[in-house]
PDB file of N, CA and C in Angstrom:
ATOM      1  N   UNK A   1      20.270  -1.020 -11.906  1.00  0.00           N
ATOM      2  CA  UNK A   1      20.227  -2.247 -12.681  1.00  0.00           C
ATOM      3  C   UNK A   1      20.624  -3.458 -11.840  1.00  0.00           C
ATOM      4  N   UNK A   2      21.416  -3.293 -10.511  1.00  0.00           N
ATOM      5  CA  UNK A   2      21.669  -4.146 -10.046  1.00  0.00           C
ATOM      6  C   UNK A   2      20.551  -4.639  -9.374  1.00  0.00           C
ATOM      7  N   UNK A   3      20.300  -3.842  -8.776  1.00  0.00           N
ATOM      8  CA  UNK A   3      19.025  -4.009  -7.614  1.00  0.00           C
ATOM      9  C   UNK A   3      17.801  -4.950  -8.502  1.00  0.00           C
ATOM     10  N   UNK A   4      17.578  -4.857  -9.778  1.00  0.00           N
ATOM     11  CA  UNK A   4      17.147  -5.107 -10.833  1.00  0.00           C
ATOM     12  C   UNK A   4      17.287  -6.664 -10.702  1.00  0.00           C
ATOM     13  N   UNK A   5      18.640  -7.102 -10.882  1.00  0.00           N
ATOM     14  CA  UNK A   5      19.248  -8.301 -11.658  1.00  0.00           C
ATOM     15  C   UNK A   5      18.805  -8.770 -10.459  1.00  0.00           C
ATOM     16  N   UNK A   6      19.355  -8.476  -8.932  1.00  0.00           N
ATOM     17  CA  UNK A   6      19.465  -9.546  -8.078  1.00  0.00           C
ATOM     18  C   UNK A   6      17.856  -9.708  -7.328  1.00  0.00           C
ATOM     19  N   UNK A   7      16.898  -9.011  -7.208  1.00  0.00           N
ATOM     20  CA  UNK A   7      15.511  -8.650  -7.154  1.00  0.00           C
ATOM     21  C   UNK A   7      14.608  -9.661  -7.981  1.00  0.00           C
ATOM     22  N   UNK A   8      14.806  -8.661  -9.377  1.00  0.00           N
ATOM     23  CA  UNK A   8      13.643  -9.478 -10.222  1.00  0.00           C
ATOM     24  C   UNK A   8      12.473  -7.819  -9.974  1.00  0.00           C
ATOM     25  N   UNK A   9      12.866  -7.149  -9.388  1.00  0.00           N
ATOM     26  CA  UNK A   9      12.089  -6.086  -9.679  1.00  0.00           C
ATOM     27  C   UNK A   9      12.762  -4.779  -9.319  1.00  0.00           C
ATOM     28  N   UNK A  10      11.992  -3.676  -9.717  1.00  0.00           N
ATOM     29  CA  UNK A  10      12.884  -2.323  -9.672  1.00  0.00           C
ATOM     30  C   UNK A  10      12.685  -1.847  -8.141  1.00  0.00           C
ATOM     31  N   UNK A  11      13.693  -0.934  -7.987  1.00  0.00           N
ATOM     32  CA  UNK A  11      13.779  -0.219  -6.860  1.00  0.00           C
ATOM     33  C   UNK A  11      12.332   0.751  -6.329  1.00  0.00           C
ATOM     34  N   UNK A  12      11.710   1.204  -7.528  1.00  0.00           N
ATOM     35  CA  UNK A  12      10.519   1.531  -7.794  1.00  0.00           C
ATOM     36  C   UNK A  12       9.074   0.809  -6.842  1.00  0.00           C
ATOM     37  N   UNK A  13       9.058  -0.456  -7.911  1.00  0.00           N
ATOM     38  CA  UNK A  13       8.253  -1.697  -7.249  1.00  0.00           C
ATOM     39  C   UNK A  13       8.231  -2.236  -6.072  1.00  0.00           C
ATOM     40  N   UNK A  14       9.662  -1.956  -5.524  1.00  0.00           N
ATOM     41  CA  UNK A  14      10.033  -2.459  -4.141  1.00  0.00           C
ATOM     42  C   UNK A  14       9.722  -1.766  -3.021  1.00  0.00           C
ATOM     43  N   UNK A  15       9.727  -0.333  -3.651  1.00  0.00           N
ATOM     44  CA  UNK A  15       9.347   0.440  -2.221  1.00  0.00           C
ATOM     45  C   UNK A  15       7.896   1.046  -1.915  1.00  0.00           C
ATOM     46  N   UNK A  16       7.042   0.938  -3.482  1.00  0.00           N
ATOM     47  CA  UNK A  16       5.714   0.835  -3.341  1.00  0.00           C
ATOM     48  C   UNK A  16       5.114  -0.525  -2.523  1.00  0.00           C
ATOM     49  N   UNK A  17       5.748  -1.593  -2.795  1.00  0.00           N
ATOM     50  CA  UNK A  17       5.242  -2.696  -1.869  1.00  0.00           C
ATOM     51  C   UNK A  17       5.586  -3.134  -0.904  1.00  0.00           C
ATOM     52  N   UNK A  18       6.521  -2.390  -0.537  1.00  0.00           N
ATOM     53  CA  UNK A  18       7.022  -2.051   1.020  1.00  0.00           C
ATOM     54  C   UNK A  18       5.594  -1.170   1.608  1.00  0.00           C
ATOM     55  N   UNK A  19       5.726  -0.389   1.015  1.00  0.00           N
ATOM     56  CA  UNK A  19       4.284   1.000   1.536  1.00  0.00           C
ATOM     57  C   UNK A  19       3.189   0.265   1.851  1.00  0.00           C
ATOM     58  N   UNK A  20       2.564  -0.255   0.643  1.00  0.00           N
ATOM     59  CA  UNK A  20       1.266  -1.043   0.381  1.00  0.00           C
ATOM     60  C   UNK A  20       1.384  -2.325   1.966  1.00  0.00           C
ATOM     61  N   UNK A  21       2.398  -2.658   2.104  1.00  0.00           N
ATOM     62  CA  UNK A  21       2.479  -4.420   3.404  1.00  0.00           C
ATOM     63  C   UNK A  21       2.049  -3.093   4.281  1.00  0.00           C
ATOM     64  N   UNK A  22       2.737  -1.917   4.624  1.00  0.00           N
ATOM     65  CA  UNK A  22       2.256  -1.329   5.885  1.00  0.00           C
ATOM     66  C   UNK A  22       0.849  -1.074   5.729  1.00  0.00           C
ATOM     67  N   UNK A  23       0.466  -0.035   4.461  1.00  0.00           N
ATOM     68  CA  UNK A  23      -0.833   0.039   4.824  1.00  0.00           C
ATOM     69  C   UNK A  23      -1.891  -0.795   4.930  1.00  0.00           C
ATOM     70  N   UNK A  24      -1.679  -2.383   4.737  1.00  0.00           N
ATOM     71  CA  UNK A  24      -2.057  -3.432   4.918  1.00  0.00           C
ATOM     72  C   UNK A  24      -2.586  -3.171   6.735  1.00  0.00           C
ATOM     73  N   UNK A  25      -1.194  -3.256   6.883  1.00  0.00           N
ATOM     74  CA  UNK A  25      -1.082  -3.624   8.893  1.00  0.00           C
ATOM     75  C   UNK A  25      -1.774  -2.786   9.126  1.00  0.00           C
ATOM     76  N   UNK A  26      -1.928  -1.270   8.673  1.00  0.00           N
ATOM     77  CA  UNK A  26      -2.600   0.074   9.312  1.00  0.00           C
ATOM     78  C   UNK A  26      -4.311  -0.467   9.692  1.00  0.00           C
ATOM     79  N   UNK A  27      -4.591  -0.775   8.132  1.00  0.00           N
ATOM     80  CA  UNK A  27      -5.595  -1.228   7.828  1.00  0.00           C
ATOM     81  C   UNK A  27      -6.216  -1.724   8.269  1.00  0.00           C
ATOM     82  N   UNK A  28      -6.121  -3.183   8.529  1.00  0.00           N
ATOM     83  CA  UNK A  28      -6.258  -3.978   9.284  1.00  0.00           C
ATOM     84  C   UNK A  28      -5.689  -4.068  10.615  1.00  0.00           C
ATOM     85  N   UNK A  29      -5.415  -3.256  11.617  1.00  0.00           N
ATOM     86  CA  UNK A  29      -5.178  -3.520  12.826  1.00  0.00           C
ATOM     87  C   UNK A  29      -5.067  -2.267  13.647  1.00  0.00           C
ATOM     88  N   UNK A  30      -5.752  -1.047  12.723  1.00  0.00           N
ATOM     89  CA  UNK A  30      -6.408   0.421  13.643  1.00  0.00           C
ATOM     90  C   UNK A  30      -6.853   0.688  12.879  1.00  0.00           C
ATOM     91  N   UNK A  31      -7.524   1.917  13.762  1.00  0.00           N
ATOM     92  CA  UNK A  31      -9.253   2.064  13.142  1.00  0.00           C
ATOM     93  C   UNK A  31      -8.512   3.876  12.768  1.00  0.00           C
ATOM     94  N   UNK A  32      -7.219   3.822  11.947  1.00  0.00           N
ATOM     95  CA  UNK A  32      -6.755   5.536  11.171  1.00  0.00           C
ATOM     96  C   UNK A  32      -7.250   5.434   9.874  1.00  0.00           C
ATOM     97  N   UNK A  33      -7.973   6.941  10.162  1.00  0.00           N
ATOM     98  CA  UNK A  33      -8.832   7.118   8.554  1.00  0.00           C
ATOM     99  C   UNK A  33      -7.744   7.004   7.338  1.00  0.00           C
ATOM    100  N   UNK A  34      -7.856   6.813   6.233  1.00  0.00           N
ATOM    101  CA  UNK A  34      -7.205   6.653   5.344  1.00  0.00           C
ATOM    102  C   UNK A  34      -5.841   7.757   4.752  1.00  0.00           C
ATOM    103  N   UNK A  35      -6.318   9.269   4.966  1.00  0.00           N
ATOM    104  CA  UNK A  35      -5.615  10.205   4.949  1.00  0.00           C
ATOM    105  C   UNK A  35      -4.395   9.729   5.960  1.00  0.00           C
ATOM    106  N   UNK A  36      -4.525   9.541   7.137  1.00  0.00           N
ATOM    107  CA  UNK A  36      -3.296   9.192   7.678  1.00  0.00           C
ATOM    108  C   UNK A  36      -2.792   8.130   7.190  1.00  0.00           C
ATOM    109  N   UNK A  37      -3.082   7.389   6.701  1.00  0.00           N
ATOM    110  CA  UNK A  37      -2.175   5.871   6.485  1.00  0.00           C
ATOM    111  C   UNK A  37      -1.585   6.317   4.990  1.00  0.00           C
ATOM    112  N   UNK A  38      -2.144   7.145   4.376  1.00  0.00           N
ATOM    113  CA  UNK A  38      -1.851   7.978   2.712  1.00  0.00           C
ATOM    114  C   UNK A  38      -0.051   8.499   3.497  1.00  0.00           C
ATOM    115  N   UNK A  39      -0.055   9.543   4.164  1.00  0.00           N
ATOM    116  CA  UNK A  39       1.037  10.393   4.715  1.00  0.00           C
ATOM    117  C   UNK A  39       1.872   9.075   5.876  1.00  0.00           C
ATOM    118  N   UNK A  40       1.419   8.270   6.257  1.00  0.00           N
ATOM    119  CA  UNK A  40       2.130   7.393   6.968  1.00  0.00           C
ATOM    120  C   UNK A  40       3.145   6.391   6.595  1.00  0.00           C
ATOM    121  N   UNK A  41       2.156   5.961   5.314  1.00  0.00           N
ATOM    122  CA  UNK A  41       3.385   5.195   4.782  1.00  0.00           C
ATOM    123  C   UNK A  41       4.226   5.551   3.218  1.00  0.00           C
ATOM    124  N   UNK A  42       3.988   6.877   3.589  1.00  0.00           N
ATOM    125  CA  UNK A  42       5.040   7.740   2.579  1.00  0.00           C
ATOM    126  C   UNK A  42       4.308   7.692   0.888  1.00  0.00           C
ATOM    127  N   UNK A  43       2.997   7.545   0.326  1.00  0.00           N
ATOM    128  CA  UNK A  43       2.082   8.085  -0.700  1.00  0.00           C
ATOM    129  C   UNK A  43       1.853   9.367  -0.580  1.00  0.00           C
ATOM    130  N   UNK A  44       2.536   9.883  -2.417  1.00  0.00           N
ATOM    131  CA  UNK A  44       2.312  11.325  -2.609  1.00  0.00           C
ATOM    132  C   UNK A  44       0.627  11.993  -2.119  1.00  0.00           C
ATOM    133  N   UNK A  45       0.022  11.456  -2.545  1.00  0.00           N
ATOM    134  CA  UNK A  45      -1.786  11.603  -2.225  1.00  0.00           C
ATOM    135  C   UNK A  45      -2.464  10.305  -2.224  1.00  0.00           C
ATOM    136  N   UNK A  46      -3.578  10.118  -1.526  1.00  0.00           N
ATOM    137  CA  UNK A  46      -4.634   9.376  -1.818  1.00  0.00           C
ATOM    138  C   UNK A  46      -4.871   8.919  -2.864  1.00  0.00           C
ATOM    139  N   UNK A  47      -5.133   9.622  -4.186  1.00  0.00           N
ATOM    140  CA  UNK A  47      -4.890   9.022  -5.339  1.00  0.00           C
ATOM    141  C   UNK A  47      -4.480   8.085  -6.211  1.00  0.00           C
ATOM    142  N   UNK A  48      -2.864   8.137  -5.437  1.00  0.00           N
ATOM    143  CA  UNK A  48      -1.518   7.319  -6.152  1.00  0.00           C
ATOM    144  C   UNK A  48      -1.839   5.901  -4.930  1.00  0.00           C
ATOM    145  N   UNK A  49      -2.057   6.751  -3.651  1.00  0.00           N
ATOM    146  CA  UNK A  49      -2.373   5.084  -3.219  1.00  0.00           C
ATOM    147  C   UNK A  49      -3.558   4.584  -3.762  1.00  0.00           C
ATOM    148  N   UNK A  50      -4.458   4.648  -3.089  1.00  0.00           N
ATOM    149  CA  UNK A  50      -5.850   3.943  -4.172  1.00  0.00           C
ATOM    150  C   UNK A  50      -5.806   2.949  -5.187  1.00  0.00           C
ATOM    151  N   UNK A  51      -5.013   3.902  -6.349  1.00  0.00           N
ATOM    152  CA  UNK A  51      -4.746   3.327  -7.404  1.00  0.00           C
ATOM    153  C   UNK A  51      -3.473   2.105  -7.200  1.00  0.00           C
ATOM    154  N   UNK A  52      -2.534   1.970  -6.812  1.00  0.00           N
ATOM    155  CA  UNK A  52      -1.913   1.075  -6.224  1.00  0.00           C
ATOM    156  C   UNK A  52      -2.475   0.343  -5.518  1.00  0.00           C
ATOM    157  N   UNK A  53      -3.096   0.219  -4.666  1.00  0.00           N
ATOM    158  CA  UNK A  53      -3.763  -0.922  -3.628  1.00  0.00           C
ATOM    159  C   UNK A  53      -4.541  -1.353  -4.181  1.00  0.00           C
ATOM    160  N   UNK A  54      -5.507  -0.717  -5.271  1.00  0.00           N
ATOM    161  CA  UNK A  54      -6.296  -1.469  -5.823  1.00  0.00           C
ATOM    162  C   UNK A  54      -5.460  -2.485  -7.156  1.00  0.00           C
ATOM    163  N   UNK A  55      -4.799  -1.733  -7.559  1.00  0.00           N
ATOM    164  CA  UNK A  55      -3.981  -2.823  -8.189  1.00  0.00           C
ATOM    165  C   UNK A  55      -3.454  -3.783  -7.985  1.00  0.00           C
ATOM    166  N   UNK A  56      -2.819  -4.014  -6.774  1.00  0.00           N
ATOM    167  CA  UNK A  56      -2.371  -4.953  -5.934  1.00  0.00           C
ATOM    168  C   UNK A  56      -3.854  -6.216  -5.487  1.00  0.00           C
ATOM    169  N   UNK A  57      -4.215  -5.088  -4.634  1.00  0.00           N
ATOM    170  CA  UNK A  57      -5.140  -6.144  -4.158  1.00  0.00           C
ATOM    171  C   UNK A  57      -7.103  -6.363  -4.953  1.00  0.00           C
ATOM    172  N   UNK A  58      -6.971  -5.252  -5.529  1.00  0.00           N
ATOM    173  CA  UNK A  58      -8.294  -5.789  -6.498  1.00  0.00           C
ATOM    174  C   UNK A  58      -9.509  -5.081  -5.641  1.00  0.00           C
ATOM    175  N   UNK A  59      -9.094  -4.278  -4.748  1.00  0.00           N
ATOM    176  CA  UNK A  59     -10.259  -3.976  -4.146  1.00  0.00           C
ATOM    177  C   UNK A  59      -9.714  -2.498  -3.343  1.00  0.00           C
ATOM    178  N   UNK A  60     -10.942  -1.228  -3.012  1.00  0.00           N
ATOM    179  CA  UNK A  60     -10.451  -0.277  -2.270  1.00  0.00           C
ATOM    180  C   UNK A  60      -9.493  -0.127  -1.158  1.00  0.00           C
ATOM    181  N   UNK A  61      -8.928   0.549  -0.488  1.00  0.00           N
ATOM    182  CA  UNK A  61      -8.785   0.124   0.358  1.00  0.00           C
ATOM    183  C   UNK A  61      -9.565  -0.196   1.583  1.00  0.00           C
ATOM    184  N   UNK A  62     -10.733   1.069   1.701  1.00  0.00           N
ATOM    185  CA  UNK A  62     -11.684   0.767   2.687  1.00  0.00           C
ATOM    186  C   UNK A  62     -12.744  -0.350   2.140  1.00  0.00           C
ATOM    187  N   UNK A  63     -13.045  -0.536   1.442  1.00  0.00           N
ATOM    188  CA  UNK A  63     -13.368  -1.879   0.798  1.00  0.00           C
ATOM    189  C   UNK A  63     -12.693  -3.212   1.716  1.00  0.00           C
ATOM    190  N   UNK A  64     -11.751  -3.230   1.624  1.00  0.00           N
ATOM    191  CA  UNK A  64     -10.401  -3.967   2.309  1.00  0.00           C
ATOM    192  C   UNK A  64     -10.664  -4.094   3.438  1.00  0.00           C
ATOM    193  N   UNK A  65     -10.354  -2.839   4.215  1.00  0.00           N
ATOM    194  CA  UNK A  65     -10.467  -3.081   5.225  1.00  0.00           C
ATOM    195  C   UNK A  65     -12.007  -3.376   5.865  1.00  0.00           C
ATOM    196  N   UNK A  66     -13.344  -3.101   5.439  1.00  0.00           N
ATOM    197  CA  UNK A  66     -14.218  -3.537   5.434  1.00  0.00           C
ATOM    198  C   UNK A  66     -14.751  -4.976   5.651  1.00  0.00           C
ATOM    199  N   UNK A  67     -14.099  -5.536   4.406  1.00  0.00           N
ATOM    200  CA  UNK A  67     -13.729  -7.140   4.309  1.00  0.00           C
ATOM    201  C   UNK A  67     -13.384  -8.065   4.959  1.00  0.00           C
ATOM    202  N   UNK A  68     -11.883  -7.182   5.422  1.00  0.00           N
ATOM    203  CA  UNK A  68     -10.769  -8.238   6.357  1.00  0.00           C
ATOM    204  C   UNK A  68     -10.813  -7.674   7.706  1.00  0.00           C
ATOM    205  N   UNK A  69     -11.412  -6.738   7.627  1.00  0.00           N
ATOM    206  CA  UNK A  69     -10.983  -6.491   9.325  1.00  0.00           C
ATOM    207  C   UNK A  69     -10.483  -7.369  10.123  1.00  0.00           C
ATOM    208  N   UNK A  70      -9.452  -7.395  11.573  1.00  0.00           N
ATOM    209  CA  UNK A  70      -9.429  -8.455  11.985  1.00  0.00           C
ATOM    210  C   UNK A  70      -9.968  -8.467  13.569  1.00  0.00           C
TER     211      UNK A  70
END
């Protein structure tokens, strides 16, 4: 609850979007198939990420990285 009050979000939220900024960087700045960046930045399966990144960002991830490459 603290982490809560002084945040503005849960401990939960915080460490999924901790995950999600890396697989951002993965993403965009090497060419690792998705399975590794799933186990890299600590997502139970492909699945749970997916569904998170697309929530976040509105789009697949290889979609994403497709997009933005840099």
């Amino acid at each position: 609850r603290l982490f809560k009050k002084e945040t503005g979000s849960t401990i939960h939220s915080y460490i999924v979007e901790q995950r999600l900024n890396q697989a951002v960087k993965l993403l965009m700045f090497t060419d690792k198939n998705i399975r590794y960046i799933v186990d890299a930045c600590g997502f139970p399966n492909q699945k749970s990420f997916s569904a998170a990144f697309k929530n976040k960002y509105g789009l697949t991830p290889k979609r994403y990285r497709d997009e933005n490459k840099a």
